[in-house]
Protein backbone atom coordinates (compact mmCIF):
# COMPACT_ATOMS: atom_id res chain seq x y z
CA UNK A 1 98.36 133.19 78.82
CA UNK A 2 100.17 129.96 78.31
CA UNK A 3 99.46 126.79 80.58
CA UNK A 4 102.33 125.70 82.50
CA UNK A 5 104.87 122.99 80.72
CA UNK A 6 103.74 120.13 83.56
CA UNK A 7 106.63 117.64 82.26
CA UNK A 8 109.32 120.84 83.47
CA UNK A 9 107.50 121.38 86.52
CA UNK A 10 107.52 117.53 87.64
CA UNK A 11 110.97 117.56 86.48
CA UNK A 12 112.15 120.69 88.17
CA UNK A 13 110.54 119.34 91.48
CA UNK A 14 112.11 116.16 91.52
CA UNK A 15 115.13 117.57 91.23
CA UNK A 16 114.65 120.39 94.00
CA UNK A 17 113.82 117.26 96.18
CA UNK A 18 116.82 115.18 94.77
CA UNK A 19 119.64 117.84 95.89
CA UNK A 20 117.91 118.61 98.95
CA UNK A 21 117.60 115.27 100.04
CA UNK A 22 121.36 114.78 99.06
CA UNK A 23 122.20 117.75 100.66
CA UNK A 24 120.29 116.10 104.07
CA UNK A 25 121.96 113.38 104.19
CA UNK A 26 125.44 114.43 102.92
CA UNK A 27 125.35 116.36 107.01
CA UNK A 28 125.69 112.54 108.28
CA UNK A 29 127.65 111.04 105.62
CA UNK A 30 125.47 109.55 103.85
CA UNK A 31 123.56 109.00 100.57
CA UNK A 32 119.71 108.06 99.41
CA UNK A 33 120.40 105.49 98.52
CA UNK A 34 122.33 103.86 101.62
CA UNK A 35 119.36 105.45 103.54
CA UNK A 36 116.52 103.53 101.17
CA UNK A 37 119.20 99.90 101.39
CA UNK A 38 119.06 100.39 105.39
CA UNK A 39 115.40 101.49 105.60
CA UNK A 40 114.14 98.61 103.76
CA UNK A 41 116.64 95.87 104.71
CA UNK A 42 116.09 96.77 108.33
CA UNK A 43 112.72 95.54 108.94
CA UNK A 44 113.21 92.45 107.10
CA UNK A 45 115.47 89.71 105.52
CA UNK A 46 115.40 91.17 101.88
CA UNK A 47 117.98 90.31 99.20
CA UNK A 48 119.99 92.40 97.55
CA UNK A 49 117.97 91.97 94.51
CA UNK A 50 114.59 93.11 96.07
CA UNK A 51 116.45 95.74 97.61
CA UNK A 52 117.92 97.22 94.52
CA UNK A 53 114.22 96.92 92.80
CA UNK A 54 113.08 98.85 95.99
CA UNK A 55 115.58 101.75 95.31
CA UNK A 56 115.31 101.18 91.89
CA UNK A 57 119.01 100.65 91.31
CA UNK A 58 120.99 98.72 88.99
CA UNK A 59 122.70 95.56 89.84
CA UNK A 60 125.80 97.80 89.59
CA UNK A 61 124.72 100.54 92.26
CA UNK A 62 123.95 98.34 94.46
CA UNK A 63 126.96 96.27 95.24
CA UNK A 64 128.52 99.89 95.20
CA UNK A 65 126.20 100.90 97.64
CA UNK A 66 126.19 97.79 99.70
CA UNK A 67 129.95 97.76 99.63
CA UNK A 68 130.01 101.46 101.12
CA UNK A 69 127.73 100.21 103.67
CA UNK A 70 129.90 97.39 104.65
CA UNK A 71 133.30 99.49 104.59
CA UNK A 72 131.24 101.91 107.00
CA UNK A 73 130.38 99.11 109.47
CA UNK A 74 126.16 99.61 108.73
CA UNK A 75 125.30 96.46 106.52
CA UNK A 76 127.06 92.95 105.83
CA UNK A 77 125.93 90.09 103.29
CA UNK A 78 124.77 87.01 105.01
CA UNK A 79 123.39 83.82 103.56
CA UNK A 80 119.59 83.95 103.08
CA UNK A 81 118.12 81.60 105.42
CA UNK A 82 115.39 80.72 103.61
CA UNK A 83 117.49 80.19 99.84
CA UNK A 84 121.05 79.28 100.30
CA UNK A 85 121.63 80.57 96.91
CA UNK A 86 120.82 84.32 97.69
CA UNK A 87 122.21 86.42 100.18
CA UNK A 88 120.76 89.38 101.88
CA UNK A 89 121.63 92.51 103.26
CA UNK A 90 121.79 92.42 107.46
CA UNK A 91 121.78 95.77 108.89
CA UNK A 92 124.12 95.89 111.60
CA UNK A 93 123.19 97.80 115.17
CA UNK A 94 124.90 100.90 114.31
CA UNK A 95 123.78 100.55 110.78
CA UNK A 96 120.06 100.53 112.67
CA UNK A 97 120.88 104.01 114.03
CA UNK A 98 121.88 105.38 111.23
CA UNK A 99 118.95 104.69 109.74
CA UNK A 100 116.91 105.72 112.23
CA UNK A 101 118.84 109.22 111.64
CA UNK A 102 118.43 109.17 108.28
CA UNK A 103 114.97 108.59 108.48
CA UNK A 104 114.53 111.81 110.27
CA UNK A 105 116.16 113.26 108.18
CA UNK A 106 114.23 112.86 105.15
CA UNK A 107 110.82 112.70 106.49
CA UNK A 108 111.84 116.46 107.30
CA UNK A 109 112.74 117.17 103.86
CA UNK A 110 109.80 115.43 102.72
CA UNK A 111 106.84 116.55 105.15
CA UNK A 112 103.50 114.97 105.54
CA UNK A 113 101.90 115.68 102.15
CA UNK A 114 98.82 118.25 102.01
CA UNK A 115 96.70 115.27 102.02
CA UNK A 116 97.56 114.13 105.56
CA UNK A 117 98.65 110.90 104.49
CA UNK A 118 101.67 109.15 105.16
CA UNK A 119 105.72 109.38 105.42
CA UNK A 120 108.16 109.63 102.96
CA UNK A 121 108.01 106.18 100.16
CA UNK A 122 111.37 105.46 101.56
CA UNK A 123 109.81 104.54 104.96
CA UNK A 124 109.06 101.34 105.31
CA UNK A 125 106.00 101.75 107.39
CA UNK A 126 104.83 103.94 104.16
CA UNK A 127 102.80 101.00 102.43
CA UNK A 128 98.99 102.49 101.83
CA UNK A 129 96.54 101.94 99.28
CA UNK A 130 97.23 103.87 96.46
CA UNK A 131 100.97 104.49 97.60
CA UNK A 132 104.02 102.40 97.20
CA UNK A 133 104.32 99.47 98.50
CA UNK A 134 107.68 98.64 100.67
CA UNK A 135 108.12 96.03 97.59
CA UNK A 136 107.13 98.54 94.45
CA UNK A 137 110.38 99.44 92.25
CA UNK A 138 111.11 102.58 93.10
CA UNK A 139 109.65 103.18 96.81
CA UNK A 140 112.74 104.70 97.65
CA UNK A 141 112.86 106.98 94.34
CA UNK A 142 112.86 110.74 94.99
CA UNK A 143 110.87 111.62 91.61
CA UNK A 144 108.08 109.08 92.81
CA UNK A 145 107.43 111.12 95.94
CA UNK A 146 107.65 114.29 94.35
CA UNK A 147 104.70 114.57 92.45
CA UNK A 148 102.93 114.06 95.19
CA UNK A 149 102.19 117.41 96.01
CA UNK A 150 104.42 117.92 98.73
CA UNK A 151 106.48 120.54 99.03
């Protein structure tokens, strides 16, 4: 008998949990990654940079992303308060309820792992020892959460 490829079956799970996140949050209009830029930007004043390292996201997808956001009335660029050089990412009040729906959302397509432990990375609350932090690159990355061991 032949052990199982692990690199396919890591693979093939991240991208089960890829589409059906997509699939979620395509129902509301939206995408994972303007869930992960209003989950994370929501709590805190965070720069589009940090947020971008969050989702892990090029400098490119984000200002996509962030511009979608904007169009839809759920984020606007302000001038950081702290560095008048940087600007961050506000959520707006109807951008907060969106996220609060897309938050259920995926913490129902990624359930409370076997372990007990925890919501989905792209919670913001989700910072643990040994898990993401809200400021690791890639909190908000599907493939990070799926191997895991959820299903």
């Amino acid at each position: 008998m032949s052990t199982p490829d692990l690199s396919y079956l890591l693979d093939h799970t991240s991208h089960v949990l890829r589409t059906r996140v997509a699939a979620a949050l395509a129902e509301i209009g939206r995408t994972a990654r303007m869930h992960c830029v209003l989950a994370h930007a929501l709590p805190e004043e965070r720069t589009q940079i940090q947020l971008a390292e969050m989702g892990d996201m090029d400098k490119t997808t984000m200002v996509v992303t962030v511009d979608a956001l904007e169009r839809a009335g759920l984020a606007e660029r302000r001038p950081s308060r702290t560095d008048r050089r940087a600007r961050i990412i506000a959520v707006t009040e109807e951008g907060a309820r969106v996220a609060g729906r897309s938050q259920e959302i995926v913490d129902r397509v990624h359930p409370t792992p076997p372990n007990g432990r925890g919501r989905s990375p792209c919670s913001p609350s989700s910072a643990r020892p040994g898990r993401p932090s809200a400021r690791s690159p890639a909190a908000c990355s599907p493939t990070r959460w799926a191997g895991t061991g959820s299903s």
